[in-house]
N, C-alpha and C. Protein backbone atom coordinates (compact mmCIF):
# COMPACT_ATOMS: atom_id res chain seq x y z
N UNK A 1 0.81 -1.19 0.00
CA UNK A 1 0.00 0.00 0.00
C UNK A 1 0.86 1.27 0.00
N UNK A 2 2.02 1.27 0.80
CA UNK A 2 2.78 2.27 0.36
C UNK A 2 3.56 2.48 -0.72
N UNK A 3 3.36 1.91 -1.19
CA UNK A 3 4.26 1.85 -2.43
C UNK A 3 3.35 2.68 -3.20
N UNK A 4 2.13 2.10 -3.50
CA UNK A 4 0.87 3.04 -4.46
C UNK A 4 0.84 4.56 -3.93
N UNK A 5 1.06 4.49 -2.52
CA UNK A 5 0.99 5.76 -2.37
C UNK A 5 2.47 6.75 -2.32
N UNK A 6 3.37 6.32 -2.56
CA UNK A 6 4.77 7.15 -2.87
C UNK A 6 4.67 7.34 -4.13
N UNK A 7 3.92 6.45 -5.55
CA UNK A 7 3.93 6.38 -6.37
C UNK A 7 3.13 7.74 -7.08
N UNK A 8 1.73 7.85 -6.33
CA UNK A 8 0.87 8.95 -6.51
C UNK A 8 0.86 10.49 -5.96
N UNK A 9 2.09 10.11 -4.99
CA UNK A 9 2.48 11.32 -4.08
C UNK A 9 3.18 12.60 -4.91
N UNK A 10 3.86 11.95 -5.94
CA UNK A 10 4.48 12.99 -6.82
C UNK A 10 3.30 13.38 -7.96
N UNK A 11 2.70 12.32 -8.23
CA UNK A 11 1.51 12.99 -9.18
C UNK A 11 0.82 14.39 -8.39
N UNK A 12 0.28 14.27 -7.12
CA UNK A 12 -0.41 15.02 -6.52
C UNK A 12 0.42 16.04 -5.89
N UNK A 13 1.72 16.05 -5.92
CA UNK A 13 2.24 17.49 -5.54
C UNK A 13 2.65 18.01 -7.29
N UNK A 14 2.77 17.41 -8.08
CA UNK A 14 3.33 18.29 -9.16
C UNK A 14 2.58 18.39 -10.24
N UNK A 15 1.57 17.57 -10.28
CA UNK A 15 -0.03 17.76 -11.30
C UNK A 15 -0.94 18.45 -10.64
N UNK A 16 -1.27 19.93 -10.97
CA UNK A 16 -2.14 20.32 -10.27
C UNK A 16 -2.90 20.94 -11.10
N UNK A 17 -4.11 21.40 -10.74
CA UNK A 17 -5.66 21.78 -11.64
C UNK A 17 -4.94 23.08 -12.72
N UNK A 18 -3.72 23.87 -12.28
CA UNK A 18 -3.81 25.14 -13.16
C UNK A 18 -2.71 24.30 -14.18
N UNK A 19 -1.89 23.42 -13.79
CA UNK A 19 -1.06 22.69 -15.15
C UNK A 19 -1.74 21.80 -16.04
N UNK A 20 -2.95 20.79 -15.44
CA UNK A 20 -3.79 20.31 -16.66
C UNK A 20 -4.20 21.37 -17.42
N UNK A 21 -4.76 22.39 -16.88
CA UNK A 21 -5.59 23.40 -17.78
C UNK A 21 -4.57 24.01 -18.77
N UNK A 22 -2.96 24.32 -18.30
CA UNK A 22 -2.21 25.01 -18.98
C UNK A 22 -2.05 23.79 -20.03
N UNK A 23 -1.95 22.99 -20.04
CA UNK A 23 -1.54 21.61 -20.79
C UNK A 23 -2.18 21.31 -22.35
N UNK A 24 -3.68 21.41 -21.37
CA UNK A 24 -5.04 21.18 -22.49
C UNK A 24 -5.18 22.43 -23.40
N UNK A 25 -5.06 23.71 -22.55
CA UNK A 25 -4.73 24.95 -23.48
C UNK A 25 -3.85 24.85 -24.74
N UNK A 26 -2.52 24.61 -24.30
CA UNK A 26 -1.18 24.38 -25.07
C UNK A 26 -2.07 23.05 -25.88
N UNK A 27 -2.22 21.97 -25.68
CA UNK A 27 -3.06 20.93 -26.38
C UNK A 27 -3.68 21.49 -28.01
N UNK A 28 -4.53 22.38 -27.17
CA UNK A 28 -5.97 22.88 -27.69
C UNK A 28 -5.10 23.63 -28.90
N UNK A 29 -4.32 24.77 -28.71
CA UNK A 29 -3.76 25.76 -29.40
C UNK A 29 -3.24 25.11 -30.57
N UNK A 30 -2.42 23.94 -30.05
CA UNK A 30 -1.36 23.55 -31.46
C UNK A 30 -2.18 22.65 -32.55
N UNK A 31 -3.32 22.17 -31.87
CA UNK A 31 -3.79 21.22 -32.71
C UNK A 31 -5.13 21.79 -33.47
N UNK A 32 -6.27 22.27 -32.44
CA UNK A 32 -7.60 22.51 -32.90
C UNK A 32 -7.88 24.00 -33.41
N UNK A 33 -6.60 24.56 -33.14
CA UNK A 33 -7.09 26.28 -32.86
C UNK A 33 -6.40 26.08 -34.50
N UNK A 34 -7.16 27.92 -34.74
CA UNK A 34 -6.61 28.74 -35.64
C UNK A 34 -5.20 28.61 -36.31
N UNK A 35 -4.35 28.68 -35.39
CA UNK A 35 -3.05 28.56 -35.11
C UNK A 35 -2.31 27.70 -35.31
N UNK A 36 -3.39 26.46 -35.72
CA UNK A 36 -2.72 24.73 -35.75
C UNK A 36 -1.21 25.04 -36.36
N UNK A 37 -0.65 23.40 -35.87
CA UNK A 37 0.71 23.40 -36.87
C UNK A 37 -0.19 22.73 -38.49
N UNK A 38 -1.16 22.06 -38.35
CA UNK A 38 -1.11 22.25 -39.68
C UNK A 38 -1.38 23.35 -40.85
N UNK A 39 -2.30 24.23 -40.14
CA UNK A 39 -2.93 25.20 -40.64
C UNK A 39 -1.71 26.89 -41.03
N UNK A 40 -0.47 26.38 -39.95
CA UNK A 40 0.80 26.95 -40.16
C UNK A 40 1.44 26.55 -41.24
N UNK A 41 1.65 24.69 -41.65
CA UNK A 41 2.35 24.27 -42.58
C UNK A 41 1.67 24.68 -43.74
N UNK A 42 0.48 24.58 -43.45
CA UNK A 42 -0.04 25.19 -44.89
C UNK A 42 0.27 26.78 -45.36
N UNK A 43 -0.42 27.61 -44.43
CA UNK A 43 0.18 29.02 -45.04
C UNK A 43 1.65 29.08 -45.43
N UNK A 44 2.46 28.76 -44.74
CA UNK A 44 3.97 28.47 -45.11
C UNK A 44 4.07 28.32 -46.65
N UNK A 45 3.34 26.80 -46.55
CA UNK A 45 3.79 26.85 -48.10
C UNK A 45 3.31 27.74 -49.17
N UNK A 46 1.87 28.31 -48.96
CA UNK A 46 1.29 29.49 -49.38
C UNK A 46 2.36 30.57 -50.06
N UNK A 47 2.69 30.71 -48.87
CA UNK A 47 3.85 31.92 -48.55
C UNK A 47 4.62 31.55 -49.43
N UNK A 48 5.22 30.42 -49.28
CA UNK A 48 6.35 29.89 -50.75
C UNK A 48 5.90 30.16 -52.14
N UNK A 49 4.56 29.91 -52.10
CA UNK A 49 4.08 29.76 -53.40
C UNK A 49 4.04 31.17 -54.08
N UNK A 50 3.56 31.80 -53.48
CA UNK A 50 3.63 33.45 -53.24
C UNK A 50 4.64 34.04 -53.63
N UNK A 51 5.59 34.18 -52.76
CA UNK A 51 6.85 34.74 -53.16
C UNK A 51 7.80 34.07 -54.20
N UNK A 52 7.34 32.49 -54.47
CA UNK A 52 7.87 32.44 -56.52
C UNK A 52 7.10 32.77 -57.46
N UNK A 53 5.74 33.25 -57.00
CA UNK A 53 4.86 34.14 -57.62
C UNK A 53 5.44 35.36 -58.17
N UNK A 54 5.99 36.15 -57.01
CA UNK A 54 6.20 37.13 -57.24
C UNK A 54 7.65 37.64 -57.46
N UNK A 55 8.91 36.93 -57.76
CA UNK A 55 9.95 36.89 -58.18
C UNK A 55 10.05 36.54 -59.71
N UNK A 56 8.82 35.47 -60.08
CA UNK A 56 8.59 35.25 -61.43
C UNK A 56 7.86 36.64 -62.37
N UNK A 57 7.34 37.79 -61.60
CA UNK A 57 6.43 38.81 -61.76
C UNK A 57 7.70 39.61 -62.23
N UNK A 58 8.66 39.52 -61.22
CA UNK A 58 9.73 40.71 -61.29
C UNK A 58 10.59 40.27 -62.23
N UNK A 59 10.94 39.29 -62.72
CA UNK A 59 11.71 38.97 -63.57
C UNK A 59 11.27 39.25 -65.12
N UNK A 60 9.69 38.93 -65.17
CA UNK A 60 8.76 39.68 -66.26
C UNK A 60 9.18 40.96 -66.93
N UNK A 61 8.66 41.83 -64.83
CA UNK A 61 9.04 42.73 -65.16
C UNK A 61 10.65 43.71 -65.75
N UNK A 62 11.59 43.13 -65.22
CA UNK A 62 12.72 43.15 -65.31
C UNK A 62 13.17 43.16 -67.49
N UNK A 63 12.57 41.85 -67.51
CA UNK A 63 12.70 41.67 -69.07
C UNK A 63 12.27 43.24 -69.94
N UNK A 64 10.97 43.07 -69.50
CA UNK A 64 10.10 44.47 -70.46
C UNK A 64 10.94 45.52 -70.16
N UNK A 65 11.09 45.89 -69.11
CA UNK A 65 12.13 47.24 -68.54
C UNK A 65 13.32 47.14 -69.92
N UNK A 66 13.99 46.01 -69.67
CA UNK A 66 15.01 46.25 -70.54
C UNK A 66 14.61 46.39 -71.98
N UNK A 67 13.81 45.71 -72.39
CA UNK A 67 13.39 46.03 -73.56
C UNK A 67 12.76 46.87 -74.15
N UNK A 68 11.90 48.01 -73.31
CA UNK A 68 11.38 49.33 -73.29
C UNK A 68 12.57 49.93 -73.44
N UNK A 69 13.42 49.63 -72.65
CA UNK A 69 14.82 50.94 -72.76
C UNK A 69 15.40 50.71 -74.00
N UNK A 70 16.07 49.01 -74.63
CA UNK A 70 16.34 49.18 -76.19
C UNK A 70 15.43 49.77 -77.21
N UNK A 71 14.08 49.34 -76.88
CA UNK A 71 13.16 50.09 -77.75
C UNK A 71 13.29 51.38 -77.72
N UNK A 72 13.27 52.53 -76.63
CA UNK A 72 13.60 53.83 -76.70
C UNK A 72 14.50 54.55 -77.47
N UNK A 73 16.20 53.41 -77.53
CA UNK A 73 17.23 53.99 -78.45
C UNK A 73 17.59 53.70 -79.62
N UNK A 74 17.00 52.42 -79.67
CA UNK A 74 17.21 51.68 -81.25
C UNK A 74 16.09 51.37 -82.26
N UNK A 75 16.17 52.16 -82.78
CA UNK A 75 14.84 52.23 -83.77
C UNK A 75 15.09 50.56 -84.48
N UNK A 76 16.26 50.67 -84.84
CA UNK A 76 16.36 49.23 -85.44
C UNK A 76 15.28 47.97 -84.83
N UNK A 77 15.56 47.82 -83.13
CA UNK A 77 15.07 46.93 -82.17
C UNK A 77 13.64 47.30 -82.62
N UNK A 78 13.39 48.59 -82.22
CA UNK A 78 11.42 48.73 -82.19
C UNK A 78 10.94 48.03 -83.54
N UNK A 79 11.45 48.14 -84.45
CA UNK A 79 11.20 47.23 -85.54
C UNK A 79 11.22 46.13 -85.97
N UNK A 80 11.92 45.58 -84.82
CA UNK A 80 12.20 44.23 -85.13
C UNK A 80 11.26 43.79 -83.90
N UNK A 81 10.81 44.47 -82.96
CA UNK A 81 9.78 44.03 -82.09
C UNK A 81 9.03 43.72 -82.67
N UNK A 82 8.48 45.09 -83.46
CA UNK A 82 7.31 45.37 -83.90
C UNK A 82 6.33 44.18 -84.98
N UNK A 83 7.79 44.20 -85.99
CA UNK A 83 7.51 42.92 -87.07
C UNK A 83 7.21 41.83 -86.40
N UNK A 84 7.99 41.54 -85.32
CA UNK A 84 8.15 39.88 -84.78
C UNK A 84 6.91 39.89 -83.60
N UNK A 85 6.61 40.33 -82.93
CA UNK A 85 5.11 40.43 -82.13
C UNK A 85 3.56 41.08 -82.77
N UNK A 86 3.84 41.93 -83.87
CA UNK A 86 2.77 42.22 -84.03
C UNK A 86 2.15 42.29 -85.35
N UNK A 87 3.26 41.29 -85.70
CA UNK A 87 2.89 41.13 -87.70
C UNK A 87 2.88 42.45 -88.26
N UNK A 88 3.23 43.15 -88.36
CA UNK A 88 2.99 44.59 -88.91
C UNK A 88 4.33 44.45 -89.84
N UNK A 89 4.03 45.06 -91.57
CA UNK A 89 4.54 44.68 -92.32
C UNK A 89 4.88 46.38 -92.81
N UNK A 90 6.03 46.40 -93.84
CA UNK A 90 6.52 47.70 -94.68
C UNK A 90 5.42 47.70 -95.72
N UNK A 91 4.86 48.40 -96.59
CA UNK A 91 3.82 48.58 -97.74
C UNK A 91 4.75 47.73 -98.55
N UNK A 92 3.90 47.02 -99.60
CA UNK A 92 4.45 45.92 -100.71
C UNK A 92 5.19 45.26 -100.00
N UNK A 93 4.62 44.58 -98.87
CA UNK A 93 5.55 43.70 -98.35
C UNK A 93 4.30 42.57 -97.52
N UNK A 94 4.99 41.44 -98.35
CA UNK A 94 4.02 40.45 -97.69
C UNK A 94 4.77 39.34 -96.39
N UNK A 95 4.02 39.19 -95.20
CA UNK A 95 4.58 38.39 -94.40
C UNK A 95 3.79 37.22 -93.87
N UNK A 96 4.72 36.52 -93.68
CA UNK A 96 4.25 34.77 -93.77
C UNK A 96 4.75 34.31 -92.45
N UNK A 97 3.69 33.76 -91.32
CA UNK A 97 3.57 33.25 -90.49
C UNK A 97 3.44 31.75 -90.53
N UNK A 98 4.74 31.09 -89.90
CA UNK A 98 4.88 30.12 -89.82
C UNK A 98 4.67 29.39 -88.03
N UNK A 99 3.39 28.71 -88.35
CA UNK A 99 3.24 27.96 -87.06
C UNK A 99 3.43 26.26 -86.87
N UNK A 100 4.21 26.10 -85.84
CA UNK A 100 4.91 24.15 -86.01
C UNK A 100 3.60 23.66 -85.09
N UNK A 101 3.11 22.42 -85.70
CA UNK A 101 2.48 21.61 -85.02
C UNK A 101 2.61 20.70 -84.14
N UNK A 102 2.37 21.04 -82.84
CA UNK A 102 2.65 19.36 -82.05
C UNK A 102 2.16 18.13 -82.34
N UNK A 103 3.40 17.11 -82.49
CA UNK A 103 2.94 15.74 -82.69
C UNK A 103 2.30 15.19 -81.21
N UNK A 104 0.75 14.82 -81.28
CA UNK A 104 0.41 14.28 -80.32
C UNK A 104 -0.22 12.88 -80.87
């Protein structure tokens, strides 16, 4: 009989009503709440997804920048934009669009 009770003696001095509650709180928080770790792992990756979102945006942007600025000094370039994105041809001048087919 003493034995059960040396055994429970430390439960009952060092488990007490405000550490279950702190326990089940901490419990509650990581798992069911708002806050979950999964509901963390997810925005995380969000967040990842996001910011190669938006490095792929800047690199876009980055391209056009430079190519607005050759376009500004080289008339040559604006013309060769111009022809090659927007079919736009010299008078008596015919142009031929060539499109490759995928083999499926």
């Amino acid at each position: 009989m003493e034995q059960n009770n040396t055994n429970t003696s430390w439960i009952k001095r060092y488990i007490k009503i405000p550490f279950i509650l702190i326990m089940a709180y901490i419990v509650y928080m990581s798992i069911f709440s708002e806050y979950s770790v999964a509901t963390r792992f997810e925005l995380d990756k969000k967040i990842d997804s996001l910011e190669q979102e938006i490095n792929t945006y800047n690199d876009t942007i980055r391209h056009y920048s430079i190519l607005n600025e050759r376009i500004s000094k080289d008339p040559e370039a604006m013309e060769r934009v111009v022809r090659e994105q927007y079919h736009m041809n010299r008078p008596n001048e015919d142009v031929y669009v060539f499109v490759e087919e995928d083999d499926k």
